[in-house]
Structures are given as C-alpha cells and as structure tokens.
N, C-alpha and C. Protein backbone atom coordinates (compact mmCIF):
# COMPACT_ATOMS: atom_id res chain seq x y z
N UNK A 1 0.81 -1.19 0.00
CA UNK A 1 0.00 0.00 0.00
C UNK A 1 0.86 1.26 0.00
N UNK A 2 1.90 1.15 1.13
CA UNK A 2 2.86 2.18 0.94
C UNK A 2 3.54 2.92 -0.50
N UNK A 3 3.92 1.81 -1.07
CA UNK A 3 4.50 2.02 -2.55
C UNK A 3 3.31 2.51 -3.82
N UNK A 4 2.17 2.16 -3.43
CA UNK A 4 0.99 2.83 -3.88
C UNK A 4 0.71 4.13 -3.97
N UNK A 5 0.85 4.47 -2.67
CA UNK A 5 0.58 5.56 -2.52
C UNK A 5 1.78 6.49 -2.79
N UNK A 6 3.20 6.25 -2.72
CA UNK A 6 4.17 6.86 -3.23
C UNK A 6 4.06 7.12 -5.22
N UNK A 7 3.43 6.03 -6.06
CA UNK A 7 3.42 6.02 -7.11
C UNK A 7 2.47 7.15 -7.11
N UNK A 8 1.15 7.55 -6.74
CA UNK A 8 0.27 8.38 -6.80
C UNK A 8 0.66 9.98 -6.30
N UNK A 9 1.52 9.79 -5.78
CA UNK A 9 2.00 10.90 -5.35
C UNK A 9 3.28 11.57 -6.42
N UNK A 10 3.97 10.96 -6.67
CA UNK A 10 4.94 10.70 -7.58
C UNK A 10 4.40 10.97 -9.13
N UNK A 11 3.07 10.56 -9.09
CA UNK A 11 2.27 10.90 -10.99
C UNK A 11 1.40 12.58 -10.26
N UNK A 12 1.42 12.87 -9.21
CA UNK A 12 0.86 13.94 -8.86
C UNK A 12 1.56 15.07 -8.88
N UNK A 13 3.13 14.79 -8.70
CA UNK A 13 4.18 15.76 -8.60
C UNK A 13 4.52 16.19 -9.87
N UNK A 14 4.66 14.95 -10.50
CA UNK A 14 5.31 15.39 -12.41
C UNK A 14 4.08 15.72 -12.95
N UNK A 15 2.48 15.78 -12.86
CA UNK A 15 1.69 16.38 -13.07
C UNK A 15 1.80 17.80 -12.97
N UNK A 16 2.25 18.87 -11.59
CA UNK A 16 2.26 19.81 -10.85
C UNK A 16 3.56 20.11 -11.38
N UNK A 17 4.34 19.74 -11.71
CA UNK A 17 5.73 20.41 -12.93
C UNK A 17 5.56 20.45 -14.05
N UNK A 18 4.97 19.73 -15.07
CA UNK A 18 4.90 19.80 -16.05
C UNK A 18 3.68 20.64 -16.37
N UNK A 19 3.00 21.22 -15.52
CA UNK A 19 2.18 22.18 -15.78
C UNK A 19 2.28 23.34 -15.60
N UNK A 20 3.53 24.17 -14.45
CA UNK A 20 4.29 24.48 -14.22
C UNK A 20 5.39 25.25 -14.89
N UNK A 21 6.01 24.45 -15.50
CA UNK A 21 7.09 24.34 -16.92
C UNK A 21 6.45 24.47 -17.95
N UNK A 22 5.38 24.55 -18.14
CA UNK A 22 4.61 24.31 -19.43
C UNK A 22 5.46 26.05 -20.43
N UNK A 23 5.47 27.11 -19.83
CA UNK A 23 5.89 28.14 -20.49
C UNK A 23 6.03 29.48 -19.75
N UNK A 24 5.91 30.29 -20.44
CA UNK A 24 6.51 31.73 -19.73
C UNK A 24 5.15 32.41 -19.04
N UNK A 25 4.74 33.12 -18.07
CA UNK A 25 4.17 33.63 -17.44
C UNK A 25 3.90 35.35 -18.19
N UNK A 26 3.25 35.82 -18.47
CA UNK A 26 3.17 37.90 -19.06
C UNK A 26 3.59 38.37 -18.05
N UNK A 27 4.08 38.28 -17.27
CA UNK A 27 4.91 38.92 -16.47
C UNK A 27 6.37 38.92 -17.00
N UNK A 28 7.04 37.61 -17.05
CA UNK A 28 7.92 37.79 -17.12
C UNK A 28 8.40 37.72 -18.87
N UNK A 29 7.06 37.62 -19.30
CA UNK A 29 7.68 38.02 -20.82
C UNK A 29 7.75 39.69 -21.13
N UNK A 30 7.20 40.45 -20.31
CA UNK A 30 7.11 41.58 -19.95
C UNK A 30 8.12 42.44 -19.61
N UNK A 31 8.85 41.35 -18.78
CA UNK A 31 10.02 41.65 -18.40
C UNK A 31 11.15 41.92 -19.10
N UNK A 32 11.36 40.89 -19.99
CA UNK A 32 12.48 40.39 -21.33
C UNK A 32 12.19 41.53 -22.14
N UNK A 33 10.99 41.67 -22.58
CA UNK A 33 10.57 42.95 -23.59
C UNK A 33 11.16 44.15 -22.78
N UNK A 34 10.65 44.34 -21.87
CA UNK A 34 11.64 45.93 -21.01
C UNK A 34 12.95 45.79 -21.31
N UNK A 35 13.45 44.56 -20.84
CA UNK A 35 14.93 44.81 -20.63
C UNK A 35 15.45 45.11 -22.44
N UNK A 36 14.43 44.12 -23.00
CA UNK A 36 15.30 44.28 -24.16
C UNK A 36 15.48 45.70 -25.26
N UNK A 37 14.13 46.82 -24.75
CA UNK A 37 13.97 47.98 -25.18
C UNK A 37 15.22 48.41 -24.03
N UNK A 38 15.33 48.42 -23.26
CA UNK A 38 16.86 49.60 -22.58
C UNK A 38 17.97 48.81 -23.61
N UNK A 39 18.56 47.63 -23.26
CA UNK A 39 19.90 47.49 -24.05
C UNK A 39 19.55 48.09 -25.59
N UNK A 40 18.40 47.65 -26.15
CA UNK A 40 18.56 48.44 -27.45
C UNK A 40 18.74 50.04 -27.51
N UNK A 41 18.09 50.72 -26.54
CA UNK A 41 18.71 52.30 -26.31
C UNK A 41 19.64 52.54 -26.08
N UNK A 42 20.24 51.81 -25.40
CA UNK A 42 21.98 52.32 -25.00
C UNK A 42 22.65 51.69 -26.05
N UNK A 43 21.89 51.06 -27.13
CA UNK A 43 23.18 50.58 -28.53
C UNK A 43 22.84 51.78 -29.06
N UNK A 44 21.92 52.40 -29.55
CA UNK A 44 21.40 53.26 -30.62
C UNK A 44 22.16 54.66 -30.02
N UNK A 45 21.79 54.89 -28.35
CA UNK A 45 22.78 56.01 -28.25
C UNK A 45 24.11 56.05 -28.19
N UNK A 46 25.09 55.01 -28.48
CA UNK A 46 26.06 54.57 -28.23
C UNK A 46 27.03 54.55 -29.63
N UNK A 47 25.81 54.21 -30.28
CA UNK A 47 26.31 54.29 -31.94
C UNK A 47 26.11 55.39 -32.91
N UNK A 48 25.52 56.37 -32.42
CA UNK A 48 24.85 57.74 -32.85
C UNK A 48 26.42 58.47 -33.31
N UNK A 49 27.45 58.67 -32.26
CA UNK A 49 28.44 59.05 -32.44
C UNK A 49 29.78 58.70 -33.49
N UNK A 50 29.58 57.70 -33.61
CA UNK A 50 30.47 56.92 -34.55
C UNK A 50 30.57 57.85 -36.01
N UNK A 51 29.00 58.01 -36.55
CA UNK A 51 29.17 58.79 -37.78
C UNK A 51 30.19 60.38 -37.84
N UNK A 52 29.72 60.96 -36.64
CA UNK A 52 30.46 62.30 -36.72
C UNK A 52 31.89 61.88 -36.37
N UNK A 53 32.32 61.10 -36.01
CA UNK A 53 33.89 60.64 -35.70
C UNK A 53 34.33 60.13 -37.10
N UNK A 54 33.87 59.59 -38.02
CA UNK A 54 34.12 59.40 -39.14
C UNK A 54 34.12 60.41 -39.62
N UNK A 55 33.41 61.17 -39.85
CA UNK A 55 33.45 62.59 -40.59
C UNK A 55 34.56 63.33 -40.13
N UNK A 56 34.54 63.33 -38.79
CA UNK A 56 35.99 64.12 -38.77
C UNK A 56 37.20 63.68 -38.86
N UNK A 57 37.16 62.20 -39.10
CA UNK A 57 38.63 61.34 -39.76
C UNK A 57 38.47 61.81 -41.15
N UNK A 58 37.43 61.68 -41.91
CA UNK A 58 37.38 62.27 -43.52
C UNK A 58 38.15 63.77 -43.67
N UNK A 59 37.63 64.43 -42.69
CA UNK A 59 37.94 66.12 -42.89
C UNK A 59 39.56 65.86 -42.68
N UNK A 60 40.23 65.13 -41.59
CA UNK A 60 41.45 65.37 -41.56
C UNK A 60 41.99 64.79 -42.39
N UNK A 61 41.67 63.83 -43.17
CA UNK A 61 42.67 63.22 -44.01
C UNK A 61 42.74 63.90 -45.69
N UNK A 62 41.42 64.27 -45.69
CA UNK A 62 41.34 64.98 -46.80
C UNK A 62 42.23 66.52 -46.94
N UNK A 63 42.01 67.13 -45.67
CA UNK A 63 43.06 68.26 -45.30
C UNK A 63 45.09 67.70 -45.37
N UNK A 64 45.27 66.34 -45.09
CA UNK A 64 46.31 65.83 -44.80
C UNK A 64 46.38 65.85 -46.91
N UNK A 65 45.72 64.90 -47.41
CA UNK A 65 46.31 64.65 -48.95
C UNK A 65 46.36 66.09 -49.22
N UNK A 66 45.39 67.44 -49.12
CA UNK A 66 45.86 68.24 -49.74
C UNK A 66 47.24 69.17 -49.29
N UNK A 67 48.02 68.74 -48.32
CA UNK A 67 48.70 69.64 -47.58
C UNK A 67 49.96 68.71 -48.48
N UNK A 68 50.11 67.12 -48.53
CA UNK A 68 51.16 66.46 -49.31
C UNK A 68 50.89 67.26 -50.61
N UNK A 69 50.01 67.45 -51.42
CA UNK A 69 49.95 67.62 -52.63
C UNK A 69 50.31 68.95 -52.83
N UNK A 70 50.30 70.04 -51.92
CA UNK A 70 50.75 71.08 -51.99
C UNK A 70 52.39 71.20 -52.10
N UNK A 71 52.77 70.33 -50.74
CA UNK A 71 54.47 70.20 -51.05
C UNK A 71 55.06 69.25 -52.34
N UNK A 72 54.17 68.53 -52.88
CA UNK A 72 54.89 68.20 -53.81
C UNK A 72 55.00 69.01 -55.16
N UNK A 73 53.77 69.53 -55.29
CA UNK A 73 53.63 70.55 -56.24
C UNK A 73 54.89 71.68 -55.76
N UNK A 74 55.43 72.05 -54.91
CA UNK A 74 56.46 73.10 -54.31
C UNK A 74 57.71 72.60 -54.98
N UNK A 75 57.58 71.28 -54.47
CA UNK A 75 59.05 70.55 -54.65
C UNK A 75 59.11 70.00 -56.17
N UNK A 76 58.19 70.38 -56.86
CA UNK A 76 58.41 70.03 -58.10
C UNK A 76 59.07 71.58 -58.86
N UNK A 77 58.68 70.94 -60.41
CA UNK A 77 59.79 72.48 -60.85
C UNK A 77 58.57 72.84 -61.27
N UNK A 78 58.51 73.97 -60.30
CA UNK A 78 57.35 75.00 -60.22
C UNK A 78 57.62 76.55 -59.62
N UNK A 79 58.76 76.83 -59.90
CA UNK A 79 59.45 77.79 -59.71
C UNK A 79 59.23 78.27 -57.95
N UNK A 80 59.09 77.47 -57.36
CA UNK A 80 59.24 77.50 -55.77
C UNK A 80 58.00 77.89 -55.23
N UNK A 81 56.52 78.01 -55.85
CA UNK A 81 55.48 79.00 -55.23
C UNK A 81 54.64 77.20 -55.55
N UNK A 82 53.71 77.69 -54.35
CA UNK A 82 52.64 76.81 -54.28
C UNK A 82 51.38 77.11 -55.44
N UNK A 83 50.44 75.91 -55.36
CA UNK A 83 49.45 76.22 -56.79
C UNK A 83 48.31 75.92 -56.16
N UNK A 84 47.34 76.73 -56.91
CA UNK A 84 46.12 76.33 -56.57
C UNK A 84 45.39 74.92 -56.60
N UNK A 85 43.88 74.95 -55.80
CA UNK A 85 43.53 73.28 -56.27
C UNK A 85 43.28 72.79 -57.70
N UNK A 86 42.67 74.02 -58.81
CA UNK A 86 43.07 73.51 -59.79
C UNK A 86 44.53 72.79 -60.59
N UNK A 87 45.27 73.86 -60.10
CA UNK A 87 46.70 73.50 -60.43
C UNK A 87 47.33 72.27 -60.23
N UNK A 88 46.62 71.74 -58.59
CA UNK A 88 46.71 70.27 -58.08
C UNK A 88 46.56 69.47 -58.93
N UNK A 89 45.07 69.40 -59.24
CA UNK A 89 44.55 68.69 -59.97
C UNK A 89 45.47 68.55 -61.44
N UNK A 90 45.15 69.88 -62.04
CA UNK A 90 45.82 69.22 -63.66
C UNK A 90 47.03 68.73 -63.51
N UNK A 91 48.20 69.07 -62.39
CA UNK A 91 49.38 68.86 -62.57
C UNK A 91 49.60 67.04 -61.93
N UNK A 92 48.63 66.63 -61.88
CA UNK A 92 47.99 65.10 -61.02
C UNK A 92 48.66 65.00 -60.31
N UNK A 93 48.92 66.01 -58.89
CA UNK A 93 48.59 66.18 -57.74
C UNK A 93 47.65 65.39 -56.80
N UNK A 94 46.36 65.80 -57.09
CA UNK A 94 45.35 65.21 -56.75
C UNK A 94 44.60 64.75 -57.58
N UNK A 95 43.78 63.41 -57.41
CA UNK A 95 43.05 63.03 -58.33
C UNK A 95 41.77 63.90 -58.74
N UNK A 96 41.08 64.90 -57.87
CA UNK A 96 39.96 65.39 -58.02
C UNK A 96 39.84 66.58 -56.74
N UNK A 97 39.61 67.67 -57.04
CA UNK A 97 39.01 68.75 -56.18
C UNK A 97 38.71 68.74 -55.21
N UNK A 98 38.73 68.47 -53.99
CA UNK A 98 38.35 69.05 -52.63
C UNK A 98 36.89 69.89 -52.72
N UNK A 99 35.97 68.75 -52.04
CA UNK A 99 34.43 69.31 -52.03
C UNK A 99 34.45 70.00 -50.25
N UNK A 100 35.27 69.88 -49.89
CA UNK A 100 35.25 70.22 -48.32
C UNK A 100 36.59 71.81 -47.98
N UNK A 101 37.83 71.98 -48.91
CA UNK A 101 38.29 72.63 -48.70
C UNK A 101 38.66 73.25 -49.99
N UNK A 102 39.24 75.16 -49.52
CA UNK A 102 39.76 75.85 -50.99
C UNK A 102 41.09 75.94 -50.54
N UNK A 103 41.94 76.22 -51.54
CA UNK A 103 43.45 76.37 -51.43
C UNK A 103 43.86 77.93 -51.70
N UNK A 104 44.46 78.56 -50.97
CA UNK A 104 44.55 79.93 -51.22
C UNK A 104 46.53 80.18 -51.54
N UNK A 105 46.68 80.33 -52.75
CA UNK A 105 48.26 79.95 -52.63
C UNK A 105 48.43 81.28 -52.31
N UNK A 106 49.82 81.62 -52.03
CA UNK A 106 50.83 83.26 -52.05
C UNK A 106 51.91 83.23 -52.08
N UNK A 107 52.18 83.05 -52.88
CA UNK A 107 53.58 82.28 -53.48
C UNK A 107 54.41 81.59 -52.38
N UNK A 108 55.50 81.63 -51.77
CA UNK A 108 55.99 80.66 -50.86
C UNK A 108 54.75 80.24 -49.64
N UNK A 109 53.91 80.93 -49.61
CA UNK A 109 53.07 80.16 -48.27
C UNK A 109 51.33 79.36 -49.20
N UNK A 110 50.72 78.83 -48.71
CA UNK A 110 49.64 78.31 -48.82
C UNK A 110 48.48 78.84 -47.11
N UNK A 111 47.34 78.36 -47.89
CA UNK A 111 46.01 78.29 -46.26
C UNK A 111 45.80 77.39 -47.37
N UNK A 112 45.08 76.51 -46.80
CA UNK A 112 44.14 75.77 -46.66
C UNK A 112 42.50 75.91 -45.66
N UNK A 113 41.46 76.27 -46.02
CA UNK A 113 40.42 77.04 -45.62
C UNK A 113 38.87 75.90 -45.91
N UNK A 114 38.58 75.64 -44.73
CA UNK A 114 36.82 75.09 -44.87
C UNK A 114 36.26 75.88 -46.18
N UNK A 115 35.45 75.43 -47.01
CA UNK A 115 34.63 75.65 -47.43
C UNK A 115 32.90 75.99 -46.98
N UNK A 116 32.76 78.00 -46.95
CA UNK A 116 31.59 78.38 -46.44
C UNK A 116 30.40 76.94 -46.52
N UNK A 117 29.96 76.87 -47.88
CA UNK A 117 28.96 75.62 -48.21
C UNK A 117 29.44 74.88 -49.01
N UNK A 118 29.05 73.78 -48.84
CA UNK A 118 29.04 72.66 -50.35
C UNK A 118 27.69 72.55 -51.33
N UNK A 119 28.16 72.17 -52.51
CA UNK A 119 27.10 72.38 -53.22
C UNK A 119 26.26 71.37 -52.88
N UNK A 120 24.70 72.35 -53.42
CA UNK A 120 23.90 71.75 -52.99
C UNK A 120 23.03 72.15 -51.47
N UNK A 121 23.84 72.99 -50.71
CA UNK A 121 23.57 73.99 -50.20
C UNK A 121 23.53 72.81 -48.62
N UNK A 122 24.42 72.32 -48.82
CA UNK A 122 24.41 71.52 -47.29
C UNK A 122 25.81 72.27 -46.56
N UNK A 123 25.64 72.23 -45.27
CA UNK A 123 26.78 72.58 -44.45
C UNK A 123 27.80 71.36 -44.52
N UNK A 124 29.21 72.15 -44.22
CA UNK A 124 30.60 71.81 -44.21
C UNK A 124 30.89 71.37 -42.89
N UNK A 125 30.65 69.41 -43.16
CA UNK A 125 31.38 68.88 -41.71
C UNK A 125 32.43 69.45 -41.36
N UNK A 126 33.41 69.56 -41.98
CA UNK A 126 35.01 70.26 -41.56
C UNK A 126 34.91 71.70 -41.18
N UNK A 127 33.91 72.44 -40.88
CA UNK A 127 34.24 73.54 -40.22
C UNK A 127 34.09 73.78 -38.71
C-alpha cells in the first residue's frame, strides 16, 4: 500500500511540474521585452556618435592629402610657389578637387580654408 501511494503521489508531482514548466508567465515576458527595449537604447545612443567621428577622420585626411599635394607641387619644378587646387589637380597632384576645402596659394606660403557651403547647399562637416 505504501509504494501505492508513493506512485500516486509521484504521478501527482510530475503532473504539478509539467504544468508548471509548461511556459513563460506575461509577467515575465514583460520583463524580457523591457529589458530588451533599454539594451537596445543604450546601442542606438552609443552608436549615434560613430558617424560624426568618421566625418571628422574624412575632414582630416582629406586636409592631410591636400597639404602632401601642396608640397609636392612646391618641390616640383614649379618655380618655388605653391598652386592652386586647380593647379593640383591638372598637374595630377590630386586626383579630383576638394568638395570640403579651398586652397589659397601666395607664393611661398599656402592656407588651406573650410569651405563656407558645399554644393547643394548643405553645411561643411570640416568647419
């Protein structure tokens, strides 16, 4: 009788778990959904920045090729004076114009200067 009643008890227990276990409760799927809206906010604000840090690696490097292309144009036989960005260009200097900066030569010195707008009438990351 003993072992009887242990079997009945025993199909009563894995009854009372497996009903149990059966799945997730709205509470705590409730939960998972919250948590999972914060970690997605702190990626989105986290990654927001990345673009303008790129942009300002673009601005410097683009400022960097035109500052080489200036001294080589110097150091070429160009009677010692720096040249404009066209001059860059035709003398293949540079492959193509600077949409972000103008070149202001004066004979031994150069600026290099942001561009007010770009065409198209958008503002100049590099300023």
């Amino acid at each position: 009788m003993f072992t009887y009643l242990q079997g009945k008890l025993r199909q009563r227990t894995r009854a009372l778990d497996e009903t149990t276990e059966a799945g997730f409760t709205l509470i705590e799927l409730l939960v998972v959904i919250v948590i999972l809206g914060i970690l997605s906010a702190i990626v989105v604000f986290s990654v927001r920045g990345i673009n303008d840090k790129g942009q300002g690696s673009a601005c410097k490097t683009d400022k960097s090729t035109i500052q080489t292309a200036e001294e080589a144009y110097f150091a070429s036989d160009n009677r010692g004076v720096y040249g404009s960005m066209a001059e860059l260009v035709n003398g293949g200097f540079l492959s193509d114009a600077s949409n972000w900066y103008d070149v202001n030569p004066k004979g031994a010195t150069y600026d290099i200067t942001p561009k007010a707008a770009l065409p198209g009438g958008q503002s100049n990351p590099c300023t």
